[in-house]
Protein backbone atom coordinates (compact mmCIF):
# COMPACT_ATOMS: atom_id res chain seq x y z
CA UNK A 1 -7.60 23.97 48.27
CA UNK A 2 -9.51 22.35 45.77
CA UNK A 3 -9.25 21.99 42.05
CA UNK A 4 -11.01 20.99 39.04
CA UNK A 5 -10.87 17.28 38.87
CA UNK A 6 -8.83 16.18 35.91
CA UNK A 7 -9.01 12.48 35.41
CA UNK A 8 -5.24 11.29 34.70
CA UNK A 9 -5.07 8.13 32.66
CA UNK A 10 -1.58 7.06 31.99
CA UNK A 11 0.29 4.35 29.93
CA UNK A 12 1.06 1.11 31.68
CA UNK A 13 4.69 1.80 30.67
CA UNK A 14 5.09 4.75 32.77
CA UNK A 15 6.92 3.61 35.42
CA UNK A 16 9.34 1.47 33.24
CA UNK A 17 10.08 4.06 31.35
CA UNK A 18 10.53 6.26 34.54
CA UNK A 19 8.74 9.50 33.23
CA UNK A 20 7.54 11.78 36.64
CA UNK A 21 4.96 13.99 37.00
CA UNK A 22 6.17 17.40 38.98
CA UNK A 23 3.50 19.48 40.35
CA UNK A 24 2.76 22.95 40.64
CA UNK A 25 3.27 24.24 43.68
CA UNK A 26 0.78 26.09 45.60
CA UNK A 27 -0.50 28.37 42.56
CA UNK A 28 -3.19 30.86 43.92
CA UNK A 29 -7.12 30.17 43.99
CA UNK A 30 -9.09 31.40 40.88
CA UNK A 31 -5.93 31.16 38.68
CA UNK A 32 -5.51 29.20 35.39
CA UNK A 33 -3.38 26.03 35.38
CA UNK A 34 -2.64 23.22 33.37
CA UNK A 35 -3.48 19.13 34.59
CA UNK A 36 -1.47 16.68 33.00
CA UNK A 37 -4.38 14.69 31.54
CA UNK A 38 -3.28 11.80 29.38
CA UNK A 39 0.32 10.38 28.63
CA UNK A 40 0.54 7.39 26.43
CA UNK A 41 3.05 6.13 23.90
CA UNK A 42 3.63 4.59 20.08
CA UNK A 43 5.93 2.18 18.59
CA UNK A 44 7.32 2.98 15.70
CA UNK A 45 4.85 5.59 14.65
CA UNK A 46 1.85 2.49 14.62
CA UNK A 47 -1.82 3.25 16.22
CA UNK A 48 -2.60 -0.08 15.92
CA UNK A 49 -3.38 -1.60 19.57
CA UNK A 50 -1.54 -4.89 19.47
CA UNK A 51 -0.78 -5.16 23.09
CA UNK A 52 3.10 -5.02 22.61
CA UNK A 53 5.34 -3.35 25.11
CA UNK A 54 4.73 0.42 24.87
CA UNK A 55 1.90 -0.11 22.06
CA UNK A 56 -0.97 2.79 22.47
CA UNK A 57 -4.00 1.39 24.58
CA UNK A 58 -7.30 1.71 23.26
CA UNK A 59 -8.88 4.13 25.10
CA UNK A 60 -5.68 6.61 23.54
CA UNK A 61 -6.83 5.13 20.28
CA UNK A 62 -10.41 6.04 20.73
CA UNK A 63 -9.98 9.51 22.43
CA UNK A 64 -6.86 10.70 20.30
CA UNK A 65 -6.60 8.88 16.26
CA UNK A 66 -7.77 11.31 13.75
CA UNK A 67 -6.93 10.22 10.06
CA UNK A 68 -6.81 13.71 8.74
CA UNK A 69 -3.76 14.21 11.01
CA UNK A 70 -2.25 10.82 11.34
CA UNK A 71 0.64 12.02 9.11
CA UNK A 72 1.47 14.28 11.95
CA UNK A 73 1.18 11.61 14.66
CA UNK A 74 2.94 8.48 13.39
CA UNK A 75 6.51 10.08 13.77
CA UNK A 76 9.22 8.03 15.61
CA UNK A 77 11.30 8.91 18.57
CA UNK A 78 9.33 12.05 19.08
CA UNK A 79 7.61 13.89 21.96
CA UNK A 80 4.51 15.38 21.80
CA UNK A 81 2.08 17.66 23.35
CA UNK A 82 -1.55 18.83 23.53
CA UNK A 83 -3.52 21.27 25.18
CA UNK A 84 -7.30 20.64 25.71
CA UNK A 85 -9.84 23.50 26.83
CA UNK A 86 -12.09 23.06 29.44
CA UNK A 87 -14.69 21.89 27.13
CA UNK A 88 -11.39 18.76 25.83
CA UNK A 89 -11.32 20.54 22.37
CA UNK A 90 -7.55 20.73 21.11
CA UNK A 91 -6.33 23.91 21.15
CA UNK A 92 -3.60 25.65 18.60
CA UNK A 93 -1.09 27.87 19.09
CA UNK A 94 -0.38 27.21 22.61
CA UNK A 95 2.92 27.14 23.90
CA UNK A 96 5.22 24.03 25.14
CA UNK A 97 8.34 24.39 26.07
CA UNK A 98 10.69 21.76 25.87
CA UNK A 99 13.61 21.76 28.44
CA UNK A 100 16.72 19.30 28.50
CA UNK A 101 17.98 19.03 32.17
CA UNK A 102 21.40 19.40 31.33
CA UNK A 103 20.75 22.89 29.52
CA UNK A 104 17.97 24.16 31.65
CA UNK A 105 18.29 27.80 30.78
CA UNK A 106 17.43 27.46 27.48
CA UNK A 107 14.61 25.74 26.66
CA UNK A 108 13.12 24.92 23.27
CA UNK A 109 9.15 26.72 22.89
CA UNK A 110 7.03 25.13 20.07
CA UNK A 111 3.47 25.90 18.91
CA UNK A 112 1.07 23.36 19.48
CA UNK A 113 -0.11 23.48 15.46
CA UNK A 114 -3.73 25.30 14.84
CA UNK A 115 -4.60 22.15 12.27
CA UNK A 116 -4.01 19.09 14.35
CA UNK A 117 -3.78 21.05 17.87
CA UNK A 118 -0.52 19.07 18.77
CA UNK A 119 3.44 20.20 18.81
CA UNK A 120 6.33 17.72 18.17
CA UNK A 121 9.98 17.42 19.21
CA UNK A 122 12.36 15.32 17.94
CA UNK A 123 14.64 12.99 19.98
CA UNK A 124 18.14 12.71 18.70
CA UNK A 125 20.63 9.88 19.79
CA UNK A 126 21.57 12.44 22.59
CA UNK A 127 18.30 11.58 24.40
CA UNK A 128 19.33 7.90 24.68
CA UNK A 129 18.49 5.90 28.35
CA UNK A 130 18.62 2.63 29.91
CA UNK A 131 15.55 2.91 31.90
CA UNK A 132 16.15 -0.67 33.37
CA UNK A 133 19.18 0.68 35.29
CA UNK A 134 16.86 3.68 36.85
CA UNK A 135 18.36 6.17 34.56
CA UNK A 136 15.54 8.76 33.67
CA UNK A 137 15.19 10.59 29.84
CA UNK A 138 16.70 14.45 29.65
CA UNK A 139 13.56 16.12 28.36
CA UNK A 140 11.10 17.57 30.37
CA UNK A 141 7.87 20.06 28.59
CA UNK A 142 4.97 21.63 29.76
CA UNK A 143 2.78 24.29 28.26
CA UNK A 144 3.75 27.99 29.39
CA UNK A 145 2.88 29.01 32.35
CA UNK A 146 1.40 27.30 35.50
CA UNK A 147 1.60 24.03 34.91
CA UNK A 148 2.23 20.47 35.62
CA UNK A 149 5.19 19.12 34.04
CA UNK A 150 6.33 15.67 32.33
CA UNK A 151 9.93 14.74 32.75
CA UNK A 152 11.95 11.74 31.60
CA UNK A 153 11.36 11.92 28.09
CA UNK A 154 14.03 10.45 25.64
CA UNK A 155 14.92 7.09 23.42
CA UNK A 156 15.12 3.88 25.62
CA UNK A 157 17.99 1.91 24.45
CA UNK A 158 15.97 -1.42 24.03
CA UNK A 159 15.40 -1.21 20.54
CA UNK A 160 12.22 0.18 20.51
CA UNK A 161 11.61 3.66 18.46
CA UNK A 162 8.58 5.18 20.88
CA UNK A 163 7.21 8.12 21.02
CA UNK A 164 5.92 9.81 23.92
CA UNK A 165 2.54 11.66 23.94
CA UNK A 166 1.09 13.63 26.85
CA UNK A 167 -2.11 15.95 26.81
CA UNK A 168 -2.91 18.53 29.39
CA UNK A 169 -6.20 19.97 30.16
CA UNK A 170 -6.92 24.02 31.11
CA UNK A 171 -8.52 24.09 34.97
CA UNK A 172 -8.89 26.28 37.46
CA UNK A 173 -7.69 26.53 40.63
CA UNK A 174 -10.98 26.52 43.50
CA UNK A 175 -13.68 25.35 40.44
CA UNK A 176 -16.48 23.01 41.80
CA UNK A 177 -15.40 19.21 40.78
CA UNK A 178 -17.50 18.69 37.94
CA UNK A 179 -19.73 14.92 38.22
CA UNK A 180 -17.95 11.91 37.02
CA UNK A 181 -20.06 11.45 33.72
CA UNK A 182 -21.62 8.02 33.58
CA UNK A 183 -20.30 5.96 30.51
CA UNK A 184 -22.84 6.11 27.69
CA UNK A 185 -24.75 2.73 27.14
CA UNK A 186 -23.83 1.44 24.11
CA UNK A 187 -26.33 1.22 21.71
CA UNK A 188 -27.03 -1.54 19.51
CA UNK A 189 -25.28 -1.71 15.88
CA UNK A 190 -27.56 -0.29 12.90
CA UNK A 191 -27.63 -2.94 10.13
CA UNK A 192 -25.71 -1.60 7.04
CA UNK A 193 -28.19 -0.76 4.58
CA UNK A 194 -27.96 -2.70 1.19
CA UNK A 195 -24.82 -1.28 -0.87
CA UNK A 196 -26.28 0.44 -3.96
CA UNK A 197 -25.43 -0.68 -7.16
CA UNK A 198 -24.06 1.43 -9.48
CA UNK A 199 -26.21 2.82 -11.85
CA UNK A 200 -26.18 0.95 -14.77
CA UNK A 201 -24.89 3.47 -17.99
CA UNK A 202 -26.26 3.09 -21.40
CA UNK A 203 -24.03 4.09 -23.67
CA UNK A 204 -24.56 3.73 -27.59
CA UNK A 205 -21.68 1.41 -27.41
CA UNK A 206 -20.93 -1.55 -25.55
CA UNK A 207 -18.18 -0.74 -23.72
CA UNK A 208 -18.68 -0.94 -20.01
CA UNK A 209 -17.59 1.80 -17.24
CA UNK A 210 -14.61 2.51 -15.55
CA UNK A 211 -14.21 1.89 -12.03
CA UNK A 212 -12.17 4.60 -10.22
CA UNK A 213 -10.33 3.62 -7.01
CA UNK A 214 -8.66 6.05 -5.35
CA UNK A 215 -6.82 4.77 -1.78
CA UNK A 216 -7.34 5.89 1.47
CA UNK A 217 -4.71 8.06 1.43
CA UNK A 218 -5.00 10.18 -1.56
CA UNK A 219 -7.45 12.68 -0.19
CA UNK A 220 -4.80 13.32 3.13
CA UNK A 221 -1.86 13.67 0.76
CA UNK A 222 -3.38 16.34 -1.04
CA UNK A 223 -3.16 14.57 -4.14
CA UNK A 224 -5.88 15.82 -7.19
CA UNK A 225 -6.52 14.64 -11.01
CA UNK A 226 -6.50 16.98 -13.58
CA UNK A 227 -8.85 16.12 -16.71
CA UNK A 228 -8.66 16.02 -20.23
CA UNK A 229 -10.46 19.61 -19.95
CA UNK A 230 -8.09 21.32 -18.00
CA UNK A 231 -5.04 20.69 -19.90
CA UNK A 232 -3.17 23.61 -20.96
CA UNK A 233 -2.18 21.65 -23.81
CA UNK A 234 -5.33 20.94 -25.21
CA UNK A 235 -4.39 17.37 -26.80
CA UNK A 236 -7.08 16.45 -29.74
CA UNK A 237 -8.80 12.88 -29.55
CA UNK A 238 -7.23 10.78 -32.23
CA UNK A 239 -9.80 9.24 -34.23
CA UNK A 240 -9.96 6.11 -32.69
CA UNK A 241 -11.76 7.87 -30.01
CA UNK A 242 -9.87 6.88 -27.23
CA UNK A 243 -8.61 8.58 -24.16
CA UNK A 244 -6.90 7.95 -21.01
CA UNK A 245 -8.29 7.95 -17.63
CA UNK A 246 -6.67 7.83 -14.34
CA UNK A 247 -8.85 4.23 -13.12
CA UNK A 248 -6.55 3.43 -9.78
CA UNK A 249 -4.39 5.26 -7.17
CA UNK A 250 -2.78 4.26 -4.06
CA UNK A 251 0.21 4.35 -1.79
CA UNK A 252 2.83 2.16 -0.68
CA UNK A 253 4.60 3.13 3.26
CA UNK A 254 8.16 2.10 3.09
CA UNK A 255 8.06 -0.14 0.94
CA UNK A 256 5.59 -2.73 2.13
CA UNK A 257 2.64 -4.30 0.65
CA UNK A 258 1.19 -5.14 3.78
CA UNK A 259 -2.32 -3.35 3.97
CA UNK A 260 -2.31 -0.95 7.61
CA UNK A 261 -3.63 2.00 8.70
CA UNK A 262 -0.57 3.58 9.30
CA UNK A 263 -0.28 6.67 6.90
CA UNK A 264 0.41 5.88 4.00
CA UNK A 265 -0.05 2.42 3.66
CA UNK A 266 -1.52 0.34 0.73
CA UNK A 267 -5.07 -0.50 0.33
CA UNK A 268 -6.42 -4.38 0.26
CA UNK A 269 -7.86 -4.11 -3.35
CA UNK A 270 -4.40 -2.34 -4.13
CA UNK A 271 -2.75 -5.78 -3.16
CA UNK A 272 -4.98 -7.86 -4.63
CA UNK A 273 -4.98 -6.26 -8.40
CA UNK A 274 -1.17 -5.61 -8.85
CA UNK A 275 1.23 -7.29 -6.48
CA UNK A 276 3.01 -10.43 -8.67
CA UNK A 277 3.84 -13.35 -7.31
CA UNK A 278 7.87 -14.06 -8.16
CA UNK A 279 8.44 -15.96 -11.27
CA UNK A 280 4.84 -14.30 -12.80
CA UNK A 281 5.62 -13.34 -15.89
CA UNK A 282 5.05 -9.74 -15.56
CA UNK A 283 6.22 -10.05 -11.94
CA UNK A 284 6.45 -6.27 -10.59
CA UNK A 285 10.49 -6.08 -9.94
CA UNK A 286 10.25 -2.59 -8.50
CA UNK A 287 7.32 -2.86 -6.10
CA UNK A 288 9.63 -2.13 -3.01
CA UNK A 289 10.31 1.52 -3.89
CA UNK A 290 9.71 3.27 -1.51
CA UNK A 291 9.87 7.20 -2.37
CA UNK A 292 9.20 6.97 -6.19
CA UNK A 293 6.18 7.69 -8.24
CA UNK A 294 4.72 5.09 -10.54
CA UNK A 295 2.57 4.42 -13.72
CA UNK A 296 0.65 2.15 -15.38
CA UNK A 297 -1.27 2.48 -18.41
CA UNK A 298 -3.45 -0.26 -19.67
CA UNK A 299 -5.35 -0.60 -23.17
CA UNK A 300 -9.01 -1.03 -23.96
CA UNK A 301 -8.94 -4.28 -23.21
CA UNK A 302 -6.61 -4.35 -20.07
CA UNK A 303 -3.37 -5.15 -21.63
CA UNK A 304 -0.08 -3.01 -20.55
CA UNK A 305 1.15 -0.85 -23.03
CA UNK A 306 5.05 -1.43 -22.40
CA UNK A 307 8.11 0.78 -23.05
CA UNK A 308 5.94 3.48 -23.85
CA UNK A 309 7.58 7.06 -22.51
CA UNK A 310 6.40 9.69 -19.14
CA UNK A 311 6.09 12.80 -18.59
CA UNK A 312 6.94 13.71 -15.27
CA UNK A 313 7.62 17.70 -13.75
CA UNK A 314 8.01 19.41 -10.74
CA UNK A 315 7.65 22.96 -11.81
CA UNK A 316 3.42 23.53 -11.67
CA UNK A 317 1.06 21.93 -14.02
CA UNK A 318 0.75 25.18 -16.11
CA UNK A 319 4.15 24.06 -17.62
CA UNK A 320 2.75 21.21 -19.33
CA UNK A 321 1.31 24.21 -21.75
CA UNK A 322 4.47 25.53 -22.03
CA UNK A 323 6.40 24.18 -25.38
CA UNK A 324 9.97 25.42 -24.39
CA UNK A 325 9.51 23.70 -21.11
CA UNK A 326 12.62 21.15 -20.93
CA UNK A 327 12.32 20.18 -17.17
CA UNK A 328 10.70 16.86 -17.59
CA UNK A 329 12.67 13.97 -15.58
CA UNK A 330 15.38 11.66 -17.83
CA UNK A 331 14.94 8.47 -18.37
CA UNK A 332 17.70 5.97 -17.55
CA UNK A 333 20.48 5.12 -19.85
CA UNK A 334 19.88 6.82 -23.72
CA UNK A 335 15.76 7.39 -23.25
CA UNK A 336 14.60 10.73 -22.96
CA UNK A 337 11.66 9.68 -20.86
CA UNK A 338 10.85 6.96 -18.20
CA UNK A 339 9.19 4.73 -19.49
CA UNK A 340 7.26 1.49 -18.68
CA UNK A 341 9.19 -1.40 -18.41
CA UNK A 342 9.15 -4.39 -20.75
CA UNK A 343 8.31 -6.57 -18.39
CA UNK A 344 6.11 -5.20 -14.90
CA UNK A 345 4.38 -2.62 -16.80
CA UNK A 346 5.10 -0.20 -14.76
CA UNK A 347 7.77 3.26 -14.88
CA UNK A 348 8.66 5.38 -12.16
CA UNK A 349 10.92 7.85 -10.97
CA UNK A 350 12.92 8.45 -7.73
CA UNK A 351 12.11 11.76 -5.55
CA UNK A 352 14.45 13.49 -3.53
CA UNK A 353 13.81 16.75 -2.35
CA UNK A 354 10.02 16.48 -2.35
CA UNK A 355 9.38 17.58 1.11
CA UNK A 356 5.68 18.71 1.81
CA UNK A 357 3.51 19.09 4.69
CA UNK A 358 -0.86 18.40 3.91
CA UNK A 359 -1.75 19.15 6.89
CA UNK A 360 -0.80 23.22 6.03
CA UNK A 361 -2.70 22.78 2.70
CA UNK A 362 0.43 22.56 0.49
CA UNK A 363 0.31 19.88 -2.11
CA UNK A 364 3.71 17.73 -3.82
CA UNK A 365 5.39 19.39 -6.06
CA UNK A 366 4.80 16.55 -8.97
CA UNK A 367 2.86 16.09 -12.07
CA UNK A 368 3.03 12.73 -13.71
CA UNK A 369 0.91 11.47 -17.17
CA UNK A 370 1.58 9.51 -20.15
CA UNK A 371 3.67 11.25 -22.82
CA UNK A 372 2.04 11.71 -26.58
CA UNK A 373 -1.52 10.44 -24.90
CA UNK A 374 -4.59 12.01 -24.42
CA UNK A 375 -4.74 11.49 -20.79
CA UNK A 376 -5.48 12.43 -17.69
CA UNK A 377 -2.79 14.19 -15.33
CA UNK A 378 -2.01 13.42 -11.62
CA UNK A 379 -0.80 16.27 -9.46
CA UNK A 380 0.70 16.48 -6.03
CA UNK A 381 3.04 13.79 -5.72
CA UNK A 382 5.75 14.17 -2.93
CA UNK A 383 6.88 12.81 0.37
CA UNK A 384 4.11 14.31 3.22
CA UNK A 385 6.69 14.85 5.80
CA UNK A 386 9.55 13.58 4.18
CA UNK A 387 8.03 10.13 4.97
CA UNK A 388 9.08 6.97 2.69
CA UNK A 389 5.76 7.34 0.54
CA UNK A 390 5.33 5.65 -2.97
CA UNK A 391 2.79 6.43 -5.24
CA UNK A 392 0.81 4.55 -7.91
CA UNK A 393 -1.54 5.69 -10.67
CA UNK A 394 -2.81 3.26 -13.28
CA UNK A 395 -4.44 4.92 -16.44
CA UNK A 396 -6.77 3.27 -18.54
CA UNK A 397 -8.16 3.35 -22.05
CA UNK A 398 -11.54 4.28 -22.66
CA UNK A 399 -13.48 5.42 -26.04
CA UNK A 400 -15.14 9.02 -26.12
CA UNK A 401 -18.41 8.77 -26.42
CA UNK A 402 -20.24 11.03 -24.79
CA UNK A 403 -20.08 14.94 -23.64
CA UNK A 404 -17.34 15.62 -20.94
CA UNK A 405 -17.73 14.75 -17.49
CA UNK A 406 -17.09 17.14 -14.73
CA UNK A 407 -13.73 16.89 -12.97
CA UNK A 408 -13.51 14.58 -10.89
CA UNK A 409 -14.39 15.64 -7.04
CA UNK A 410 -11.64 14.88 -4.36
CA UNK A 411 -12.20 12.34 -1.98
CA UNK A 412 -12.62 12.82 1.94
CA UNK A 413 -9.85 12.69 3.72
CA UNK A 414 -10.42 8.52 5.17
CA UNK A 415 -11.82 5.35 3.31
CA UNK A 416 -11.54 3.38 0.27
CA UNK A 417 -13.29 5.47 -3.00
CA UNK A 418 -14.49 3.65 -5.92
CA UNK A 419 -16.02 5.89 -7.98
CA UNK A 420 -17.38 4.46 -11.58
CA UNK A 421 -16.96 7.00 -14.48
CA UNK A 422 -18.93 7.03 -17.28
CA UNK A 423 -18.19 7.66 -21.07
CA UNK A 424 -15.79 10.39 -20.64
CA UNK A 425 -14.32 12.48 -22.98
CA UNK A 426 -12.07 15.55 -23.61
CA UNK A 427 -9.36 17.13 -26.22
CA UNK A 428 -11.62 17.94 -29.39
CA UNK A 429 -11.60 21.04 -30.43
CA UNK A 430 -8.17 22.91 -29.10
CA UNK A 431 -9.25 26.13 -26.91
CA UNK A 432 -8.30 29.12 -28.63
CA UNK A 433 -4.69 30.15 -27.23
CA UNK A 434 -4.64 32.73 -23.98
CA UNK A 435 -3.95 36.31 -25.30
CA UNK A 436 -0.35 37.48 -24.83
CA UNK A 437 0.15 39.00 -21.30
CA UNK A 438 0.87 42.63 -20.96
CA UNK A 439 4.46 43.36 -19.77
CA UNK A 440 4.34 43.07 -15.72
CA UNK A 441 5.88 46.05 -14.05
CA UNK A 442 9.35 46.10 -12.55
CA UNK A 443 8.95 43.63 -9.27
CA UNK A 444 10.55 44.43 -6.14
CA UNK A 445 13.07 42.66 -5.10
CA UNK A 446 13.16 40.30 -2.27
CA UNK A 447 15.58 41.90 0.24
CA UNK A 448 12.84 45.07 -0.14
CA UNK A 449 10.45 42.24 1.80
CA UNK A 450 9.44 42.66 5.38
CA UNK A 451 11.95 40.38 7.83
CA UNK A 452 8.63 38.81 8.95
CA UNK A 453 7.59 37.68 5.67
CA UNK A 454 10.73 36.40 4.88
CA UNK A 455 11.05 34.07 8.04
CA UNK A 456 7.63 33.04 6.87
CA UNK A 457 9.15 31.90 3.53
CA UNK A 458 12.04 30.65 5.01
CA UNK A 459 10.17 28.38 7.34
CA UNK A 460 7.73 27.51 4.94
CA UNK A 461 10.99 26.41 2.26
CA UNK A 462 12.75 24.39 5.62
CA UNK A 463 9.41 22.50 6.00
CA UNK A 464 9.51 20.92 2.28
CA UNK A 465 12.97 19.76 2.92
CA UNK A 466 11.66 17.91 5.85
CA UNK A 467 13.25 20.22 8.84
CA UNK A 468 11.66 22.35 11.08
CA UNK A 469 13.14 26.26 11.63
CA UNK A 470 13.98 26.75 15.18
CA UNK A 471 12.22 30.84 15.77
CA UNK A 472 15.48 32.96 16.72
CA UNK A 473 17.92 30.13 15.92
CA UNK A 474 21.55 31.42 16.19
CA UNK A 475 22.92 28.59 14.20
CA UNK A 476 20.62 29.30 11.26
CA UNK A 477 21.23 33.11 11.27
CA UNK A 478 25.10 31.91 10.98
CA UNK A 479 24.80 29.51 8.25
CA UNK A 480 22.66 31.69 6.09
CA UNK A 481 25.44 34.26 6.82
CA UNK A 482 28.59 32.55 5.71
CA UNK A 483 26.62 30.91 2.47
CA UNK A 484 26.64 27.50 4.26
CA UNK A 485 23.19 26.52 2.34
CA UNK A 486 20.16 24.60 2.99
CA UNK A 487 20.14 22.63 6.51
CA UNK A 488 20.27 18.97 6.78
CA UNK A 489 19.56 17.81 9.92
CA UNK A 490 17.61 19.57 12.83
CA UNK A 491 19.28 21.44 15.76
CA UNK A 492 20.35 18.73 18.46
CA UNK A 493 22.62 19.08 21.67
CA UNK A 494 25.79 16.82 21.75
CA UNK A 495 29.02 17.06 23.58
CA UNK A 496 27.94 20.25 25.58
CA UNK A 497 27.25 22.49 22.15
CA UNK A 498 24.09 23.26 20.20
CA UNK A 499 24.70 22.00 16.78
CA UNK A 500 22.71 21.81 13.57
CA UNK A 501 23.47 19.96 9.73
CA UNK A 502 23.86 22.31 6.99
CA UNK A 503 24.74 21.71 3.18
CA UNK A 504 28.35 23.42 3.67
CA UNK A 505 29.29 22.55 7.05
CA UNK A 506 28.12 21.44 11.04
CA UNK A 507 27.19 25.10 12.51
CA UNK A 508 27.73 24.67 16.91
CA UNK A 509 27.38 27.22 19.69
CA UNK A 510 28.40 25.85 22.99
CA UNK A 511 25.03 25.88 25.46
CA UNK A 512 26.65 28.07 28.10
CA UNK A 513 27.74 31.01 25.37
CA UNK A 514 25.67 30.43 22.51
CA UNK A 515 26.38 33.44 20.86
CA UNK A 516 30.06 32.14 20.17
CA UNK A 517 28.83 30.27 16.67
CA UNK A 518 31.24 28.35 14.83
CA UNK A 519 30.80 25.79 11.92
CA UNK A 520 33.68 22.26 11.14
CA UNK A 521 33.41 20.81 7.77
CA UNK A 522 31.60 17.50 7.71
């Protein structure tokens, strides 16, 4: 019997972490099956090839990193899976089941996702090993149907968080063995071409342009700027003739301010222009944050303005048209508003619930600008993922004038942006107010919704608070029975019993009888 030849490549670590490869036995010529192609592993959630003991090797790197989905692939103490046509193209929507050896009869399907082409599972403190001592990880997954499976997957107790990733490749059973391909010869580096300079403006006035930066990140985080123009507001241009434009943005990973390519992470420049030494006299106190949203604004000439209040909202940027809308964050002790801080510069504000996932499209649920200011807005602040992500916009003043500028176009998705605006301008003459709406009809409610489109809505609402709903999950239909609220943790298996987190209580079905749900308080 032949076979299509896969070629396997596997991590050095394999064997110490003692994952196994079980074959499929003896499936019939001309039928489909699925090689196990690749398996390789992270620490903590980095891509960066250091050499370290179960660090991804390069050729993983090279065949695998994608910065439009490295959100989705720089989670820790996960397993993950891929499916590759014959062609290698990723594939979505294919299943993988998951299957813990001590609960083999029910085993845990996920989609591989039609975005990135990859499924995840997380691994709980249940899934802990000592390798060293031969014991072997409880997880074992494949994709459904013939194919080859990976077992020993789990959390080795030696301090290191590591995900496992394996990728399997679509063959078929009795195919001709395709040629090795010869590796291509490297050809020889292009010489950069001269970086353009900017074109040089020439406004009536001598005030130079603005140089936007926006950080590698914002484009992947679904983050956008809203102009002057598109305001609902419509502030007026004081007659000064100055405005506010968003002139920096960039991202902080938990809480460091060491420049990576690990998502999320700050930019060089970033570093550079605003992290203060301690004892500087405007020394940035707050820095460390590491799920809040920050601002800056800065006068003509550079200078901070201090203490001066925020606006910041989570219900849509329409409400910033709105004057009854009261849902703008406090600010701490007897102010109103955040504001920026006597010393730093900067404000900010603390997210919680601010779950969101980019790689679906969906954008945070924040708006942030300076309050009584004609000034840009910045939308789409959040945590991608529920990751440890800190934002920072820094607004600067500029005089009006010339016409408006178009809004501003988003970035790709990878790189460091500067972008140099011109004289820009907005507010002027308010638009004439939106006519009144006509009465809507009577709205159905939403029990009179299809079941499916409610499990879409519900899945789509457990996403943003940073847990995934398990299709069919007893313990969920339970919870949202008895009133127990939104979930907290992810279904796990401990002591024998399926058990999942909710707001009012631990919900746990025992794996032999899982239709005998009960809940404990906390």
């Amino acid at each position: 019997m032949t076979t299509t030849t896969v070629a396997r490549r596997l991590t050095e670590w394999f064997d110490d972490l003692n994952l196994s490869v079980q074959a499929v036995e003896s499936p019939p010529q001309g039928s489909a099956i699925y090689r196990l192609k690749d398996v390789f592993t992270t620490i903590d959630g980095s891509w960066e090839v250091t050499g370290a003991r179960y660090a991804i090797p390069q050729w993983a790197k090279d065949a695998y990193q994608n910065p439009a989905q490295m959100m989705e692939l720089q989670k820790q103490s996960h397993l993950y899976a891929a499916v590759l046509d014959a062609g290698g193209a990723l594939l979505g929507g294919q299943v993988i089941r998951f299957t813990n050896r001590f609960d083999p009869a029910n085993p845990d399907s996920r989609f591989t996702q039609n975005n990135t082409g990859w499924a995840s599972f997380t691994l709980f403190s249940s899934s802990n090993y000592d390798p060293t001592s031969g014991q072997q990880g409880v997880w074992c997954w494949a994709p459904e149907g013939q194919a080859e499976t990976l077992c020993g997957g789990g959390r080795p107790v030696d301090g290191q968080n590591i995900s496992i990733f394996a990728v399997w490749q679509q063959t078929t059973v009795g195919a001709e063995e395709p040629p090795t391909p010869e590796p291509p010869t490297p050809e020889p580096p292009t010489p950069e071409p001269p970086t353009p300079e900017p074109p040089t403006p020439e406004p009536p006035t001598p005030t130079p342009p603005i140089e936007r930066r926006l950080g590698a990140w914002v484009g992947p985080m679904n983050l956008s700027i809203k102009t002057l123009a598109e305001r609902p507001d419509h502030p007026t241009v004081g007659p000064d003739n100055v405005i506010y434009v968003i002139k920096d943005v960039f991202t902080t990973r938990d809480s460091s301010w060491e420049p990576s390519n690990i998502y999320g992470g700050i930019d060089q420049w970033a570093r550079d222009a605003y992290l203060k030494p301690l004892g500087d006299p405007e020394y940035f106190d707050d820095a460390g944050a590491d799920h809040h949203l920050f601002t800056l604004i800065l006068d003509l000439n550079g200078n901070k303005l201090k203490n001066h209040e925020l606006l910041y909202w989570s219900d849509g940027f329409d409400k910033l048209g709105d004057p009854t809308y009261d849902g703008y964050a406090r600010g701490p002790g007897d102010h109103r508003y955040p504001i920026t801080k006597d010393k730093s510069g900067w404000g900010n504000i603390v997210m919680f619930g601010s779950s969101y996932v980019p790689e679906r499209g969906e954008q945070g649920p924040w708006c942030w600008t300076p309050r009584g200011l004609p000034a840009e807005v910045m939308c789409g602040g959040g945590m991608p993922a529920n990751m440890h992500i800190s934002t920072f916009v820094v607004w600067q003043a500029v005089r009006v004038e010339q016409p408006p500028i178009e809004p501003t176009p988003q970035p790709p998705t990878t790189g460091d942006f500067n972008i140099f605006l011109p004289f820009v301008s907005g507010g002027g003459q308010a638009a004439p107010a939106p006519e009144a709406a006509a009465t809507p009809a009577p709205r159905a409610a939403a029990s009179d919704l299809p079941p499916a489109v409610l499990e879409v809505i519900r899945s789509g609402a457990w996403s943003r608070a940073g847990v995934e709903l398990r299709p069919g999950s007893v313990l969920a239909e339970y919870a949202r029975r008895v009133g127990l609220g939104m979930p907290v943790t992810a279904e796990f298996v401990s002591a024998g019993h399926r058990v999942q987190g909710f707001l009012g209580g631990i919900v746990l079905a025992p794996v032999n009888d899982p239709q005998h749900v009960m809940h404990i308080a906390w």
